[in-house]
PDB file of N, CA and C in Angstrom:
ATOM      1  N   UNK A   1     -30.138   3.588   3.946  1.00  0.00           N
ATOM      2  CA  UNK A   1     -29.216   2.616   4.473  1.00  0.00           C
ATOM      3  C   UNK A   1     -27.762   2.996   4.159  1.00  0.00           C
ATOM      4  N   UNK A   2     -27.740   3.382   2.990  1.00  0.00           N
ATOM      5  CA  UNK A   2     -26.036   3.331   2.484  1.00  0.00           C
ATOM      6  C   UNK A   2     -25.451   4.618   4.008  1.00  0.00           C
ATOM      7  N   UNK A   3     -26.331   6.006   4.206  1.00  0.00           N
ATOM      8  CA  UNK A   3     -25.863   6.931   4.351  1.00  0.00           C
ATOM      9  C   UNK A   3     -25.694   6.282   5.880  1.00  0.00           C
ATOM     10  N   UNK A   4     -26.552   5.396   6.740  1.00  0.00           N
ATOM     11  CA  UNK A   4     -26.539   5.149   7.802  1.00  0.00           C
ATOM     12  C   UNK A   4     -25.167   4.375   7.597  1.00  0.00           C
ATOM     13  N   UNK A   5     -25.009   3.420   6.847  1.00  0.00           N
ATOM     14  CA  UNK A   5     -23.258   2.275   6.701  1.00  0.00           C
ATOM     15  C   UNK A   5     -21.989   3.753   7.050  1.00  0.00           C
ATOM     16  N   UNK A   6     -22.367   5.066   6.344  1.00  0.00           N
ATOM     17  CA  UNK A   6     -21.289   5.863   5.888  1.00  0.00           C
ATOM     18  C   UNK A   6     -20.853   6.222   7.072  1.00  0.00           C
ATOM     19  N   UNK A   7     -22.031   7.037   7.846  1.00  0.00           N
ATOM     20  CA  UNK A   7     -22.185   7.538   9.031  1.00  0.00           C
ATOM     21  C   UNK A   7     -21.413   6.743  10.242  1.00  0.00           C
ATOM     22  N   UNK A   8     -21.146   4.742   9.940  1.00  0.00           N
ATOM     23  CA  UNK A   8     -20.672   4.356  11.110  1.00  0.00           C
ATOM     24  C   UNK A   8     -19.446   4.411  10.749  1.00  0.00           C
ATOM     25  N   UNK A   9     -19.165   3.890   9.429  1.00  0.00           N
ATOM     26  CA  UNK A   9     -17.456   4.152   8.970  1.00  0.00           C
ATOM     27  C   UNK A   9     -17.138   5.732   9.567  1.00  0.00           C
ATOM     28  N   UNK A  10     -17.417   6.828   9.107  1.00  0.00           N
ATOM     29  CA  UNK A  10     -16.981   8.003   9.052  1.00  0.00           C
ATOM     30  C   UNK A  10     -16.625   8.201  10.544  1.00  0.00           C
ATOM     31  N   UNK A  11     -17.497   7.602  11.294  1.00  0.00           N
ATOM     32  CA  UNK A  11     -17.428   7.658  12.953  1.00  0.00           C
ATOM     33  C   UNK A  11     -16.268   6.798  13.817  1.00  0.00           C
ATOM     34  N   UNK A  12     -15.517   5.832  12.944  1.00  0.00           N
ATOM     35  CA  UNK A  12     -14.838   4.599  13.285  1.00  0.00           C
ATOM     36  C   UNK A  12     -13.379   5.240  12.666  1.00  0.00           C
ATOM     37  N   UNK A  13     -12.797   5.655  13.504  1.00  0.00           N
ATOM     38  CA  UNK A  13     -11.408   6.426  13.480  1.00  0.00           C
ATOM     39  C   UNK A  13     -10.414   5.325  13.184  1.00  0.00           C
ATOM     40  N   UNK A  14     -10.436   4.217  13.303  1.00  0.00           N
ATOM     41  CA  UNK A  14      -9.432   3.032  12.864  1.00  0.00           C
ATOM     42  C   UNK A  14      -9.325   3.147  11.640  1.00  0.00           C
ATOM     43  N   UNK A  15     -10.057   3.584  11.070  1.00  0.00           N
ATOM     44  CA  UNK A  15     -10.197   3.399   9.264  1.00  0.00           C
ATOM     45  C   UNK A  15      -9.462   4.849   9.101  1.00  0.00           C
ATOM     46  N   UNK A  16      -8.773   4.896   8.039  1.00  0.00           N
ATOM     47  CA  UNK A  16      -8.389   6.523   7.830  1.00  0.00           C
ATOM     48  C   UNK A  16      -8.854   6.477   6.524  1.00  0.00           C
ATOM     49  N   UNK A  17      -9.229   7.897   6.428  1.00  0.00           N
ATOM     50  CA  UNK A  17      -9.684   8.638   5.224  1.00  0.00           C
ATOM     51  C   UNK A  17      -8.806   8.011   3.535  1.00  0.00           C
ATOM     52  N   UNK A  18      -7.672   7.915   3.713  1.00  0.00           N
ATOM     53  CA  UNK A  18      -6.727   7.712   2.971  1.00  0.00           C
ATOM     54  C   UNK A  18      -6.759   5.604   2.291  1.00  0.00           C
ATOM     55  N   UNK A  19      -7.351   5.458   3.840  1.00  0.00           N
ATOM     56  CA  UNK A  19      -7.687   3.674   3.467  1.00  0.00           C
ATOM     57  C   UNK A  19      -8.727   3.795   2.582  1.00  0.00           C
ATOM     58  N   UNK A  20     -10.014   4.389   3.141  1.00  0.00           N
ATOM     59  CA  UNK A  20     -11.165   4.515   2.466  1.00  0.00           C
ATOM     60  C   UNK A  20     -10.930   4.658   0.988  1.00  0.00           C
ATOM     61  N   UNK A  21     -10.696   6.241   0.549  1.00  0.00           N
ATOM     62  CA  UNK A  21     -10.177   6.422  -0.517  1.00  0.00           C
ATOM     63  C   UNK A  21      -9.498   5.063  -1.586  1.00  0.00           C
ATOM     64  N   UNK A  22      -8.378   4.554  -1.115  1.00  0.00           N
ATOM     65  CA  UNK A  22      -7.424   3.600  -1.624  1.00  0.00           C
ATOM     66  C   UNK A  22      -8.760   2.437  -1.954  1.00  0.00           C
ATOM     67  N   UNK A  23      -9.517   1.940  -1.534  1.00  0.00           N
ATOM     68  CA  UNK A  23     -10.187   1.190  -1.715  1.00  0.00           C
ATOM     69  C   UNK A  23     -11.241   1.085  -2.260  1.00  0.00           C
ATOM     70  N   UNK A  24     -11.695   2.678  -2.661  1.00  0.00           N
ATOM     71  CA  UNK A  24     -12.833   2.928  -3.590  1.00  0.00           C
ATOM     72  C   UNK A  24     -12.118   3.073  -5.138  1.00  0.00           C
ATOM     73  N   UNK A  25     -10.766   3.330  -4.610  1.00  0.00           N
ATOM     74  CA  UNK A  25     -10.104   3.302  -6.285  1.00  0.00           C
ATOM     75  C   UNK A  25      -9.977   1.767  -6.830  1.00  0.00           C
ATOM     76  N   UNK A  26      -9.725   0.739  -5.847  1.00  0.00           N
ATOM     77  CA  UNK A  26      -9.331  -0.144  -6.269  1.00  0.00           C
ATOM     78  C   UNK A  26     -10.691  -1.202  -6.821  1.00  0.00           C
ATOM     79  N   UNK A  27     -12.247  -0.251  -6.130  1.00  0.00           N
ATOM     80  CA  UNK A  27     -13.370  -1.386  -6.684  1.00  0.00           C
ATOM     81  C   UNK A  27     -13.777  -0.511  -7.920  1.00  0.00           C
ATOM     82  N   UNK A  28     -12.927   0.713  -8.084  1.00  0.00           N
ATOM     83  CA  UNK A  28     -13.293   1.338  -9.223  1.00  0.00           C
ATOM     84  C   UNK A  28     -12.863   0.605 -10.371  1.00  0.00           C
ATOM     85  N   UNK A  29     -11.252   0.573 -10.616  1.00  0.00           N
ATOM     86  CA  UNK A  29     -10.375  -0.351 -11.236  1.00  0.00           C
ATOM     87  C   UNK A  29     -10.898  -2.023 -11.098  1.00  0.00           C
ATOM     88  N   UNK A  30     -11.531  -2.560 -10.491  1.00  0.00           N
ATOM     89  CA  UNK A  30     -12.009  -4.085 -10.408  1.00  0.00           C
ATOM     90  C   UNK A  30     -13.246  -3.509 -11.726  1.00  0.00           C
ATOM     91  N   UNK A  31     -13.811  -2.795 -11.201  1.00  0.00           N
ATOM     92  CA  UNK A  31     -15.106  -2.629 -12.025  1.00  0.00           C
ATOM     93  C   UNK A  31     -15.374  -2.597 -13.300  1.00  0.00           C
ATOM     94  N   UNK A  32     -14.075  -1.819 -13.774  1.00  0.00           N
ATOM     95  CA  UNK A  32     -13.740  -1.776 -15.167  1.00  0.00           C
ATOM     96  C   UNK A  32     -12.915  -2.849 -15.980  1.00  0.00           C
ATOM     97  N   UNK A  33     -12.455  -3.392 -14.815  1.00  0.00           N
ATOM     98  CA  UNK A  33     -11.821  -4.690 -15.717  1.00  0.00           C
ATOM     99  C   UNK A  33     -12.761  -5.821 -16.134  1.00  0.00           C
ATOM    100  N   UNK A  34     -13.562  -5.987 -14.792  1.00  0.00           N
ATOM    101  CA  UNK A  34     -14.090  -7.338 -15.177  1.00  0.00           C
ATOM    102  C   UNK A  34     -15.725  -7.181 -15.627  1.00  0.00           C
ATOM    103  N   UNK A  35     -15.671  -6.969 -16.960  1.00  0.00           N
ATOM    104  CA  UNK A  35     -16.633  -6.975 -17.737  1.00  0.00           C
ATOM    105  C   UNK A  35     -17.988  -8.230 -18.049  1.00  0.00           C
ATOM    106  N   UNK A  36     -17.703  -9.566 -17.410  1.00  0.00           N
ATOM    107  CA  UNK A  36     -18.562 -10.293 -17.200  1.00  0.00           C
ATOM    108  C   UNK A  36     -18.955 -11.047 -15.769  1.00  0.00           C
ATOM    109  N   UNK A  37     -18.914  -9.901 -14.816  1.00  0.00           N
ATOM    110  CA  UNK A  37     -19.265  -9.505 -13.854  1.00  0.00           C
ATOM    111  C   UNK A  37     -20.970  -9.819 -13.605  1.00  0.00           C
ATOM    112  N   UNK A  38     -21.471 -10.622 -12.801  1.00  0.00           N
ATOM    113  CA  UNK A  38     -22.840 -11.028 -12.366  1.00  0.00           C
ATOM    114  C   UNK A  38     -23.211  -9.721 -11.799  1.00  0.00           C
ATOM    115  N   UNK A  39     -24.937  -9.763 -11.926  1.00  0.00           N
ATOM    116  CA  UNK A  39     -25.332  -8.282 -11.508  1.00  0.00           C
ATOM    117  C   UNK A  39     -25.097  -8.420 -10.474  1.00  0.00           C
ATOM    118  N   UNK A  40     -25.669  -9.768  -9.583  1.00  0.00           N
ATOM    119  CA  UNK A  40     -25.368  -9.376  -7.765  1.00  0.00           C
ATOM    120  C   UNK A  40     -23.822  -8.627  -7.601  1.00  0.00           C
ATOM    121  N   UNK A  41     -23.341  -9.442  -7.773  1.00  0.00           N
ATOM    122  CA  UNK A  41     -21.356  -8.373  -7.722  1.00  0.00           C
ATOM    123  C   UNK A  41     -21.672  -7.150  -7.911  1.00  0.00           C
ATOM    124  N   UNK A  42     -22.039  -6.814  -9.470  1.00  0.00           N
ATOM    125  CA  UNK A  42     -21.656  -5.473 -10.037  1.00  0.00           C
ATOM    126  C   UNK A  42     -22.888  -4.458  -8.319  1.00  0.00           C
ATOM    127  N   UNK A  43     -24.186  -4.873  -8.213  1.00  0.00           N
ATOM    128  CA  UNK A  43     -24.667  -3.998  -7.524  1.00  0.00           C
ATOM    129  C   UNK A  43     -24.097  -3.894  -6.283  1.00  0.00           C
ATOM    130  N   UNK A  44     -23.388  -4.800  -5.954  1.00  0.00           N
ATOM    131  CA  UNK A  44     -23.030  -4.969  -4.195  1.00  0.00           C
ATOM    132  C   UNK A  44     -21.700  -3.669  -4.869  1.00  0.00           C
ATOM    133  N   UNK A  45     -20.816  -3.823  -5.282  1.00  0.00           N
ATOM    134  CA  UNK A  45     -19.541  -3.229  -5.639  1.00  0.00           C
ATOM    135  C   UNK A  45     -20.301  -1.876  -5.846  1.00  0.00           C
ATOM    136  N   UNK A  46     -21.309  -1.690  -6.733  1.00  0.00           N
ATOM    137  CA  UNK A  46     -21.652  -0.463  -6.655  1.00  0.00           C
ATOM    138  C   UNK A  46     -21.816   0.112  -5.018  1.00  0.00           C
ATOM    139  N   UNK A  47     -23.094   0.133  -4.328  1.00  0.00           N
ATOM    140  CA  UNK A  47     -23.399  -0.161  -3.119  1.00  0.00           C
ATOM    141  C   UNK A  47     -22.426   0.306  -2.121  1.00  0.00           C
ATOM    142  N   UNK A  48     -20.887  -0.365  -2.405  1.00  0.00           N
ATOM    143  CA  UNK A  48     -19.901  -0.010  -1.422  1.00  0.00           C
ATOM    144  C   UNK A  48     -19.121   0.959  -2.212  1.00  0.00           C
ATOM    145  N   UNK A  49     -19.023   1.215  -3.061  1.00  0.00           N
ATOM    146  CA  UNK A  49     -18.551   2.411  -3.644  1.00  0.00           C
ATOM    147  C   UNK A  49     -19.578   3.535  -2.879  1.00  0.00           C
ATOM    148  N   UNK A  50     -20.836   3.971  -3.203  1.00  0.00           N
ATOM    149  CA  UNK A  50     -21.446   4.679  -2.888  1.00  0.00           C
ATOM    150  C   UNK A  50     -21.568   5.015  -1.244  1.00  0.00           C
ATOM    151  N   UNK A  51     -21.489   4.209  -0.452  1.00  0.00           N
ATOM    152  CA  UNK A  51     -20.915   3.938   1.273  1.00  0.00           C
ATOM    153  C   UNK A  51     -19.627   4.801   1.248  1.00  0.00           C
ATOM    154  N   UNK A  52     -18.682   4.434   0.474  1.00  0.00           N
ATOM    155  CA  UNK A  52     -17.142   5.147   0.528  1.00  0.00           C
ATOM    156  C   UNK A  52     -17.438   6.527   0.106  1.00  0.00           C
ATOM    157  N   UNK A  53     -18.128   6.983  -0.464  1.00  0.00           N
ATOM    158  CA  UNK A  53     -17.873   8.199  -1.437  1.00  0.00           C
ATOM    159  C   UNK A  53     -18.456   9.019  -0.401  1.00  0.00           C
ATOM    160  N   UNK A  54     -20.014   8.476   0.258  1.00  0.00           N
ATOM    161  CA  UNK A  54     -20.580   8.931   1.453  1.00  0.00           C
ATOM    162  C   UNK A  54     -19.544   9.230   2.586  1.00  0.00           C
ATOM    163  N   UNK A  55     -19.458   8.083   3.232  1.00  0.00           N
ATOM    164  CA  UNK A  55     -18.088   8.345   4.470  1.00  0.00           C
ATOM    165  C   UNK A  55     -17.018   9.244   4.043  1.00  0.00           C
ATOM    166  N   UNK A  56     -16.858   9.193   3.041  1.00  0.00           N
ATOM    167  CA  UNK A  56     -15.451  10.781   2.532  1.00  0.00           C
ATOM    168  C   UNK A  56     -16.109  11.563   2.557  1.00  0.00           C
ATOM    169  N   UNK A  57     -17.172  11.753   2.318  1.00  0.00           N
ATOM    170  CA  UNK A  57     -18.010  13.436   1.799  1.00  0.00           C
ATOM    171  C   UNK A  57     -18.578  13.682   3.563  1.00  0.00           C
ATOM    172  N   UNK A  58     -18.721  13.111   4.311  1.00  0.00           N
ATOM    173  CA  UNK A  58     -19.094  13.610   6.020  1.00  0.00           C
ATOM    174  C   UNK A  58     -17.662  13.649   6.322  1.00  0.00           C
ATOM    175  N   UNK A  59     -16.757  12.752   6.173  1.00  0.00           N
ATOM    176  CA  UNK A  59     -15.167  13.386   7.017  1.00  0.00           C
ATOM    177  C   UNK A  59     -15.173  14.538   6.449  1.00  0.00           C
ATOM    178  N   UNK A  60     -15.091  14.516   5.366  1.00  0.00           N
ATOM    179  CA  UNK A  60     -14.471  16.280   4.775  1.00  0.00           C
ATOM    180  C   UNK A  60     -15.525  17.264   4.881  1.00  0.00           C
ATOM    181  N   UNK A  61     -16.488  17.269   5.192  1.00  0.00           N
ATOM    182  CA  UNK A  61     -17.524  18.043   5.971  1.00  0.00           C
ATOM    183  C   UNK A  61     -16.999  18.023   7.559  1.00  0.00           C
ATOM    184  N   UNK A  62     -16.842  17.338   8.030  1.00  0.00           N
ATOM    185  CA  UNK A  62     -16.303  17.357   9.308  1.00  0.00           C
ATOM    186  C   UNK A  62     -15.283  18.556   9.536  1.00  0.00           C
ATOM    187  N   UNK A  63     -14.226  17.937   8.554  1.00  0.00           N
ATOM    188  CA  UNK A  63     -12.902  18.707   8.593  1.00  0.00           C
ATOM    189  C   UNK A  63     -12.790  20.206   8.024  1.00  0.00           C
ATOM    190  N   UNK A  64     -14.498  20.460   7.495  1.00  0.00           N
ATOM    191  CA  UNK A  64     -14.364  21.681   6.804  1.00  0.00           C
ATOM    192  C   UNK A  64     -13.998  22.221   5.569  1.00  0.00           C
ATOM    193  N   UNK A  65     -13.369  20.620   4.788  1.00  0.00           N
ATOM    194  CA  UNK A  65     -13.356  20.602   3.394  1.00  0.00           C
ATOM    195  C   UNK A  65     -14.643  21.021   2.781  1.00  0.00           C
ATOM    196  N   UNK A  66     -14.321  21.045   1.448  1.00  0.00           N
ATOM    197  CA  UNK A  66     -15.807  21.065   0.431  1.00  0.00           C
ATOM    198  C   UNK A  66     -15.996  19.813  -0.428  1.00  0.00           C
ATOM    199  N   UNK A  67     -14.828  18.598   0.339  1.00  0.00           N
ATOM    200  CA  UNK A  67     -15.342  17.251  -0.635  1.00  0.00           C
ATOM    201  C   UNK A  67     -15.205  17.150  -1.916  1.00  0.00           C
ATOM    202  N   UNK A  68     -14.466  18.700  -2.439  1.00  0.00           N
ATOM    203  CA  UNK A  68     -13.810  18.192  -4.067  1.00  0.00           C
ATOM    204  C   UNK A  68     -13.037  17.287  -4.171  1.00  0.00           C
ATOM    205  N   UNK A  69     -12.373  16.912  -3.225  1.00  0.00           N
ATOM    206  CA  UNK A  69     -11.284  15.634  -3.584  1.00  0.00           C
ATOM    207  C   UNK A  69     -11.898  14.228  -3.816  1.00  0.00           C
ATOM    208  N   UNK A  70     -13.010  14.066  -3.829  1.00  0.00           N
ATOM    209  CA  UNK A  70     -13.777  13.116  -3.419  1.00  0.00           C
ATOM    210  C   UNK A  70     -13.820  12.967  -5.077  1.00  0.00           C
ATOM    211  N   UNK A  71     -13.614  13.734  -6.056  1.00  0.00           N
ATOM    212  CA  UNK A  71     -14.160  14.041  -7.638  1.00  0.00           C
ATOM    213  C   UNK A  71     -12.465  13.175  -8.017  1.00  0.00           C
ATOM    214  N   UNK A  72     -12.397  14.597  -8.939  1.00  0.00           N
ATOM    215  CA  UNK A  72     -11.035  13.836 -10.269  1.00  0.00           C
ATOM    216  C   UNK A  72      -9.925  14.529  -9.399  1.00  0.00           C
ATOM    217  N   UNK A  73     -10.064  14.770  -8.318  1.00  0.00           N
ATOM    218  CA  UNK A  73      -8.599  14.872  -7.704  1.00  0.00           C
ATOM    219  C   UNK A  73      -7.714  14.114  -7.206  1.00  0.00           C
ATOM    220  N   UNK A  74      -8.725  12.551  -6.664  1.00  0.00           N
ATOM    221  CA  UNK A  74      -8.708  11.807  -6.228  1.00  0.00           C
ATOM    222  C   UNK A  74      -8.535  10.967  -7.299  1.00  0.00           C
ATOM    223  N   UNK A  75      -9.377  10.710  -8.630  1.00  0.00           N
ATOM    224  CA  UNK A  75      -9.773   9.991  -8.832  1.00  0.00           C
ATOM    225  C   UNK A  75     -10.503   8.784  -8.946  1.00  0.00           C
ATOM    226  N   UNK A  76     -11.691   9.073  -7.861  1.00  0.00           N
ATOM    227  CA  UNK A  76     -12.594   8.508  -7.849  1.00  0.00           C
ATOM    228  C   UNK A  76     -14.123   8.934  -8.484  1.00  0.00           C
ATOM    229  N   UNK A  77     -13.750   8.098  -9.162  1.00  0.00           N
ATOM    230  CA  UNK A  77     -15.422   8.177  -9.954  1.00  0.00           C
ATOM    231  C   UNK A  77     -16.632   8.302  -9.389  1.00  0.00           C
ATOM    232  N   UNK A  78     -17.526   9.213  -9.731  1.00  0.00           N
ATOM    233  CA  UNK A  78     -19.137   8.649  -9.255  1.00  0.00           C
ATOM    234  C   UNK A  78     -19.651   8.037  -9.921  1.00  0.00           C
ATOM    235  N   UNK A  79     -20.688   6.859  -9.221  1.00  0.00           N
ATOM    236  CA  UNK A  79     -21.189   5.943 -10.201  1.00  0.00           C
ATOM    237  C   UNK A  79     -22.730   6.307  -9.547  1.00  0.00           C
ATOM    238  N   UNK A  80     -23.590   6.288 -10.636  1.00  0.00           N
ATOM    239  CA  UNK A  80     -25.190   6.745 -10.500  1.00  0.00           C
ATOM    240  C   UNK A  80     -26.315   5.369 -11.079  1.00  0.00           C
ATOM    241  N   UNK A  81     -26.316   4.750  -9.199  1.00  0.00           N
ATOM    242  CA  UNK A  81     -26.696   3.661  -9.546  1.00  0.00           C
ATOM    243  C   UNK A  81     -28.190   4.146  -8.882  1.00  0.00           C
ATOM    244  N   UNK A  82     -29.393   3.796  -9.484  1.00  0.00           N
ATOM    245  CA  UNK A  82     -30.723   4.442  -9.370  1.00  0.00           C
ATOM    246  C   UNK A  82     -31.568   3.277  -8.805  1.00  0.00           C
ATOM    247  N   UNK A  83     -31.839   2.802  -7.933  1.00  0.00           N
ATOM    248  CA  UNK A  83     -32.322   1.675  -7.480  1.00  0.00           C
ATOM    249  C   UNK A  83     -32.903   1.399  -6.149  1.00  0.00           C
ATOM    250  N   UNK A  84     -33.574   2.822  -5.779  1.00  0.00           N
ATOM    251  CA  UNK A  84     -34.198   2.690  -5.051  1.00  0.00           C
ATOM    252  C   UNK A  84     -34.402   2.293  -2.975  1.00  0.00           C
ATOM    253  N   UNK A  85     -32.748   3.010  -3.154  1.00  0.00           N
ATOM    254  CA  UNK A  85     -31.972   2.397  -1.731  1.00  0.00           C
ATOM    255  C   UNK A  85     -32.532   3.426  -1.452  1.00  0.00           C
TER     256      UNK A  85
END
């Protein structure tokens, strides 16, 4: 499912790469602040992190990148949520 969500973002040119990005930093930074965070939140926030990180890693496959920016260049974290999606 997540990779099918990525696949329609990545395909939906209204969104730019740069929005995407900006917004996986900012549920990164939510994530770490708010420490008594309900699991439903924390997994959904995970969830769309993992959608974003997807949709960057097919644009920059697209574009012929190798998707390092997607790491600490960017500063976006990977988060390794194991649950069976």
């Amino acid at each position: 499912m997540i990779v099918e969500v990525a696949q329609r973002l990545a395909d939906c040119d209204e969104i730019s790469s740069e929005r995407l990005e900006a917004i996986a930093i900012y549920l990164s930074d939510k994530l770490r602040c708010e420490k008594e965070e309900s699991r439903a939140t924390s997994l959904i926030a995970h969830k769309t992190m993992r959608i974003l990180e997807e949709t960057l890693r097919i644009r920059s496959a697209r574009s012929g990148g190798s998707g390092a920016a997607l790491d600490d260049d960017v500063g976006v974290p990977r988060f390794s949520v194991r649950d069976g999606d």
